[in-house]
Every structure is written in C-alpha cells, then in structure tokens.
PDB file of N, CA and C in Angstrom:
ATOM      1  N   UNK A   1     -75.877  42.747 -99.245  1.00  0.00           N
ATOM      2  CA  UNK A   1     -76.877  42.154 -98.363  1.00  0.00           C
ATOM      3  C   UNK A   1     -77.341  40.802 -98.906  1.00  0.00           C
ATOM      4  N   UNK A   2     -77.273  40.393-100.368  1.00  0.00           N
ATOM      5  CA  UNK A   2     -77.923  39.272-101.075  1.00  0.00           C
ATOM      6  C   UNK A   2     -76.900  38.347-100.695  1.00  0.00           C
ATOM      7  N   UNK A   3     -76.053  38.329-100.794  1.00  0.00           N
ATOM      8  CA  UNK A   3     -74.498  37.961-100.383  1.00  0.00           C
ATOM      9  C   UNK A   3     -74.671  37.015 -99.147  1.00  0.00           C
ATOM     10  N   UNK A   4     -75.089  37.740 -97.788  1.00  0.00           N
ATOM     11  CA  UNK A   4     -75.222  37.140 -96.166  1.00  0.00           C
ATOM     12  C   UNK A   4     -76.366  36.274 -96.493  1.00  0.00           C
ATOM     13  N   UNK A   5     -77.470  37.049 -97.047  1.00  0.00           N
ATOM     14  CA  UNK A   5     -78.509  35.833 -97.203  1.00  0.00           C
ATOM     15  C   UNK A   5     -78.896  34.439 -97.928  1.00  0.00           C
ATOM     16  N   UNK A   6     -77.542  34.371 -98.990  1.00  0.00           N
ATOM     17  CA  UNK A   6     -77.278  33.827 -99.418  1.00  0.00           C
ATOM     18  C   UNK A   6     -76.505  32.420 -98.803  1.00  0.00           C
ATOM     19  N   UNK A   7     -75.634  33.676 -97.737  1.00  0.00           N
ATOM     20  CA  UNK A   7     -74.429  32.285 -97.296  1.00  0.00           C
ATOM     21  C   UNK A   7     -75.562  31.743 -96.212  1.00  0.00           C
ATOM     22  N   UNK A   8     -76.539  32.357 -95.496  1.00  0.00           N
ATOM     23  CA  UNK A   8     -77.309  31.854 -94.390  1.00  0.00           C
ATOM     24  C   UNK A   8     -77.939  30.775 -95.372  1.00  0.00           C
ATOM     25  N   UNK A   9     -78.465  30.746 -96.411  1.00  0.00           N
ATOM     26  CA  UNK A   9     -78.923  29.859 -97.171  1.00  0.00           C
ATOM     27  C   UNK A   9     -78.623  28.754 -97.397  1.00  0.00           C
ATOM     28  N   UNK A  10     -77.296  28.347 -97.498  1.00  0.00           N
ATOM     29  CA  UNK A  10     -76.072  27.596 -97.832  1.00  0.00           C
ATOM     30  C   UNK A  10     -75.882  26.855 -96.303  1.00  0.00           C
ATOM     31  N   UNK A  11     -75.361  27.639 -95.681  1.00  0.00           N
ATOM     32  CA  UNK A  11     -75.607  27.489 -94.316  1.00  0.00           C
ATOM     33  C   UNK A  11     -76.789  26.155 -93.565  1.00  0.00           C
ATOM     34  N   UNK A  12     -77.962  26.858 -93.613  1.00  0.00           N
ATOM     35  CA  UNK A  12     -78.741  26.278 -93.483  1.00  0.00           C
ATOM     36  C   UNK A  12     -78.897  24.573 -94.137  1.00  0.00           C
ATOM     37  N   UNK A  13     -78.948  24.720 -95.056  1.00  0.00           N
ATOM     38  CA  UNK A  13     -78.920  23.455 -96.326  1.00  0.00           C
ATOM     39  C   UNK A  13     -77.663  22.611 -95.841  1.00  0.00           C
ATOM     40  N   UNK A  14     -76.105  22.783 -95.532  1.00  0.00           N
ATOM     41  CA  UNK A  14     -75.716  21.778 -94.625  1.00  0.00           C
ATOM     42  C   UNK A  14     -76.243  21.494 -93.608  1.00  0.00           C
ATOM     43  N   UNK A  15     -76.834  22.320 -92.593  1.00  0.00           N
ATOM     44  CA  UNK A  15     -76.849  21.623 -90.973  1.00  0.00           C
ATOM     45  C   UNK A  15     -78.277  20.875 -91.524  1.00  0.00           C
ATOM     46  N   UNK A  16     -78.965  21.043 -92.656  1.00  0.00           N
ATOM     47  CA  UNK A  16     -79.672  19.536 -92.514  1.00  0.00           C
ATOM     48  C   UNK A  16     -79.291  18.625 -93.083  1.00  0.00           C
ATOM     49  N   UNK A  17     -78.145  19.137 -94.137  1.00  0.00           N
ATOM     50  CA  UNK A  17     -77.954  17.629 -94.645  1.00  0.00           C
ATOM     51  C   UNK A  17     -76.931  16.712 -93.774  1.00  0.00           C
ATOM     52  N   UNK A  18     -76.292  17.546 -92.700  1.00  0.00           N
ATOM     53  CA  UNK A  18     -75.748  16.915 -91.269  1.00  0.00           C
ATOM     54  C   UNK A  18     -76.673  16.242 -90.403  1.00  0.00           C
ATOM     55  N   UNK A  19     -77.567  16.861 -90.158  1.00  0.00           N
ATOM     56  CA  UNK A  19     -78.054  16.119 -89.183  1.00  0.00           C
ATOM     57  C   UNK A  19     -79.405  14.643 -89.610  1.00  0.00           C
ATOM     58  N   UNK A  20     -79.464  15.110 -91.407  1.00  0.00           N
ATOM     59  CA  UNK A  20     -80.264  13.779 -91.875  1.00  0.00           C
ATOM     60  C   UNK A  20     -78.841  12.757 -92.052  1.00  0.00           C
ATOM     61  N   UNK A  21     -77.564  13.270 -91.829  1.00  0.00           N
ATOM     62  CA  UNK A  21     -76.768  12.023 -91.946  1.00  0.00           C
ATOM     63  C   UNK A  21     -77.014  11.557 -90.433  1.00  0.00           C
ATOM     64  N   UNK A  22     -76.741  12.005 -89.582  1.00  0.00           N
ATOM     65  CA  UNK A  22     -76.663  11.952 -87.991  1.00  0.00           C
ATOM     66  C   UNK A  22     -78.012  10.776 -88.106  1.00  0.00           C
ATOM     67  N   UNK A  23     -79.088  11.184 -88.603  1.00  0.00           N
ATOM     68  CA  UNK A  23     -80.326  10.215 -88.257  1.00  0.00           C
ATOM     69  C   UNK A  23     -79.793   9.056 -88.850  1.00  0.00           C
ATOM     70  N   UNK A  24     -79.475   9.037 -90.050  1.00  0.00           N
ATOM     71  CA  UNK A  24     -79.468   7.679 -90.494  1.00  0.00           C
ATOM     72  C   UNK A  24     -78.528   6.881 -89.963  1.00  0.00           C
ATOM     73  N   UNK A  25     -77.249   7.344 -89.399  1.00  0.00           N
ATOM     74  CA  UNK A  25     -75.973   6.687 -88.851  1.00  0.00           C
ATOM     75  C   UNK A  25     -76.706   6.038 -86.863  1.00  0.00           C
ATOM     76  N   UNK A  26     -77.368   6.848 -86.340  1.00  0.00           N
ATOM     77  CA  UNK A  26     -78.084   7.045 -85.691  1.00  0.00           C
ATOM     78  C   UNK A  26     -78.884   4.865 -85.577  1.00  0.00           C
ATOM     79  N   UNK A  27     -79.758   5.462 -86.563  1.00  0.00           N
ATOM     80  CA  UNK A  27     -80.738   4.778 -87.351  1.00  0.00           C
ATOM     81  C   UNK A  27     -79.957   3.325 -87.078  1.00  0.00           C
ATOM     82  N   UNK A  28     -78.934   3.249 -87.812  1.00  0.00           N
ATOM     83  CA  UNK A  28     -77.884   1.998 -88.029  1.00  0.00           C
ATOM     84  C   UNK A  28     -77.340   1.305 -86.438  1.00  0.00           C
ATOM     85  N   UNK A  29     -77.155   2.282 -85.906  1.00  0.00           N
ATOM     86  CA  UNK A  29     -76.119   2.283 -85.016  1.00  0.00           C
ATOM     87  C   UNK A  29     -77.544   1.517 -83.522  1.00  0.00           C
ATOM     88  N   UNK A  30     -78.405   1.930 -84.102  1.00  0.00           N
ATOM     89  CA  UNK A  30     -80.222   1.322 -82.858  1.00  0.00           C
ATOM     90  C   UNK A  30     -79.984  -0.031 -83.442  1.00  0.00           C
ATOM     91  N   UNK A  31     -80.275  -0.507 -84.640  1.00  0.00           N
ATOM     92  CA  UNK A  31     -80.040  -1.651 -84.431  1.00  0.00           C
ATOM     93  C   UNK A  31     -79.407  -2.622 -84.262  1.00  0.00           C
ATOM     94  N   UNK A  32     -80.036  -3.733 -83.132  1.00  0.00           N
ATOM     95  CA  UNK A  32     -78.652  -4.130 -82.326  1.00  0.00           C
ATOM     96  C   UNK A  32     -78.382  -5.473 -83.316  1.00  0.00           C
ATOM     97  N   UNK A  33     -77.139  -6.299 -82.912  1.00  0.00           N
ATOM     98  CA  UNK A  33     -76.830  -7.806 -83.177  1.00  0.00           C
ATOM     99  C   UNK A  33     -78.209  -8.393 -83.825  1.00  0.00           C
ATOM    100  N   UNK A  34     -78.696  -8.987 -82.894  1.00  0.00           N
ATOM    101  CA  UNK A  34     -79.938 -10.162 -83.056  1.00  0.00           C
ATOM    102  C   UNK A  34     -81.004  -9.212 -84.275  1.00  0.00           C
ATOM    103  N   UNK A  35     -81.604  -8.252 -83.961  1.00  0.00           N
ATOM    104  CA  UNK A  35     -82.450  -7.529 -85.605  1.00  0.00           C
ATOM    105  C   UNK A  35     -81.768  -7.487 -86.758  1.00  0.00           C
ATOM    106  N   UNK A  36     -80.339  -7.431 -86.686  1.00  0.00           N
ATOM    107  CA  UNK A  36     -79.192  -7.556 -87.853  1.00  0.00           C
ATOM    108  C   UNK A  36     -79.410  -8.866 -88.735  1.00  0.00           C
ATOM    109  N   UNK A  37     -78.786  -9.777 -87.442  1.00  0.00           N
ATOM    110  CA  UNK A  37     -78.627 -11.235 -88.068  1.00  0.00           C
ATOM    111  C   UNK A  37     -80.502 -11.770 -88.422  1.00  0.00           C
ATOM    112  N   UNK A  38     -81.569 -11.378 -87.863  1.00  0.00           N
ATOM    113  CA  UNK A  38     -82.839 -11.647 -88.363  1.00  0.00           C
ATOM    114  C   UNK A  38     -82.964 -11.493 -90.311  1.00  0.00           C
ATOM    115  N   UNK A  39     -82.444  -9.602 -90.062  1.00  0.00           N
ATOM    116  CA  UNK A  39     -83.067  -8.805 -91.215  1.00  0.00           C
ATOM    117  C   UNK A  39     -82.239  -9.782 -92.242  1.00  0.00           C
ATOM    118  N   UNK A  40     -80.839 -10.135 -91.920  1.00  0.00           N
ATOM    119  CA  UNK A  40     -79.674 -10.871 -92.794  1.00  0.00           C
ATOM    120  C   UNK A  40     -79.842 -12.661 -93.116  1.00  0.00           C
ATOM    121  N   UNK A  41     -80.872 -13.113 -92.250  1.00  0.00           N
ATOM    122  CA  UNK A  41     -81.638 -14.464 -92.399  1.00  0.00           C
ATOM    123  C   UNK A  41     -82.626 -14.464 -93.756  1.00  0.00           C
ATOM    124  N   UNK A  42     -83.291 -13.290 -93.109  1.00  0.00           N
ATOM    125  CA  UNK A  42     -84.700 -13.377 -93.959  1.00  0.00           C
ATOM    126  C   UNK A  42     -84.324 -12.757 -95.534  1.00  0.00           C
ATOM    127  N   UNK A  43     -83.193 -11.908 -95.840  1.00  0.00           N
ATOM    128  CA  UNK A  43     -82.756 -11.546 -96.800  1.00  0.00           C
ATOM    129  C   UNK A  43     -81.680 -11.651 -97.516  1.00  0.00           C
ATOM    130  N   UNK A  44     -80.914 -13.008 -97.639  1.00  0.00           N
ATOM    131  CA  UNK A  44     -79.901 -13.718 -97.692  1.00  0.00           C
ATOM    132  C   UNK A  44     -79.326 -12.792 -99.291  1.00  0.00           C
ATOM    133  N   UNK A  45     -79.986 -12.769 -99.774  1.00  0.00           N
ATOM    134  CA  UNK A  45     -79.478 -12.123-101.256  1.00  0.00           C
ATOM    135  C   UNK A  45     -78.719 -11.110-101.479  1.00  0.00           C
ATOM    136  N   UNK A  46     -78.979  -9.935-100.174  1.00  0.00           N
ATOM    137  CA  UNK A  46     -78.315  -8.616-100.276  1.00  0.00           C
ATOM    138  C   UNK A  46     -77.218  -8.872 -99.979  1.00  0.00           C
ATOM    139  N   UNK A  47     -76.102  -8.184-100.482  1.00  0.00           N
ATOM    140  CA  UNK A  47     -74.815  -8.045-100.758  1.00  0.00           C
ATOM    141  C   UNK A  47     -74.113  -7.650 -99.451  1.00  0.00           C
ATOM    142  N   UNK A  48     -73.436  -8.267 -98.623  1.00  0.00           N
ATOM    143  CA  UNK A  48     -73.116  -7.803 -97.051  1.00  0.00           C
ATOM    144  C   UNK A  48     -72.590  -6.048 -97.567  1.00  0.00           C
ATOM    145  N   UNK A  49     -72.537  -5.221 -96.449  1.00  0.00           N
ATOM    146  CA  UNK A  49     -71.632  -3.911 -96.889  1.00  0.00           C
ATOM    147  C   UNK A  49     -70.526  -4.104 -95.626  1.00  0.00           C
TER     148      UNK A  49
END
C-alpha cells in the first residue's frame, strides 16, 4: 500500500513540475516582438539566448 502512495506522490510532483514549465514557456511565448526589443534596449548587457 506504501508503494501506490508513494508512486501517487511522485506522480503528483511531475504534473507540477509540468505545468510550472508550461507557465513559464507560456510566460515567454505572451511576450510579443516590440516588449522583447524594449526589455533588449533597456538591457543591452544580457547575453542574447
């Protein structure tokens, strides 16, 4: 029985660390062109990715 509750455990602990990826890709994917090239004006230093 420690076993199932275990894997539900496991379980659980991916589908959030799925869906906090989902937000952040999410996250990326809202901002458009023009807030890009702003954030990339005002912060010339950071390293493009």
């Amino acid at each position: 029985m420690d076993n199932i509750h275990a894997l539900t455990r496991m379980e659980d602990k991916a589908k959030l660390l799925c869906a906090s990826h989902n937000l952040s890709v999410t996250a990326k994917a809202l901002l458009n062109d023009a807030e890009f090239s702003k954030i990339k004006n005002e912060a010339p230093a950071l390293p493009t990715l």
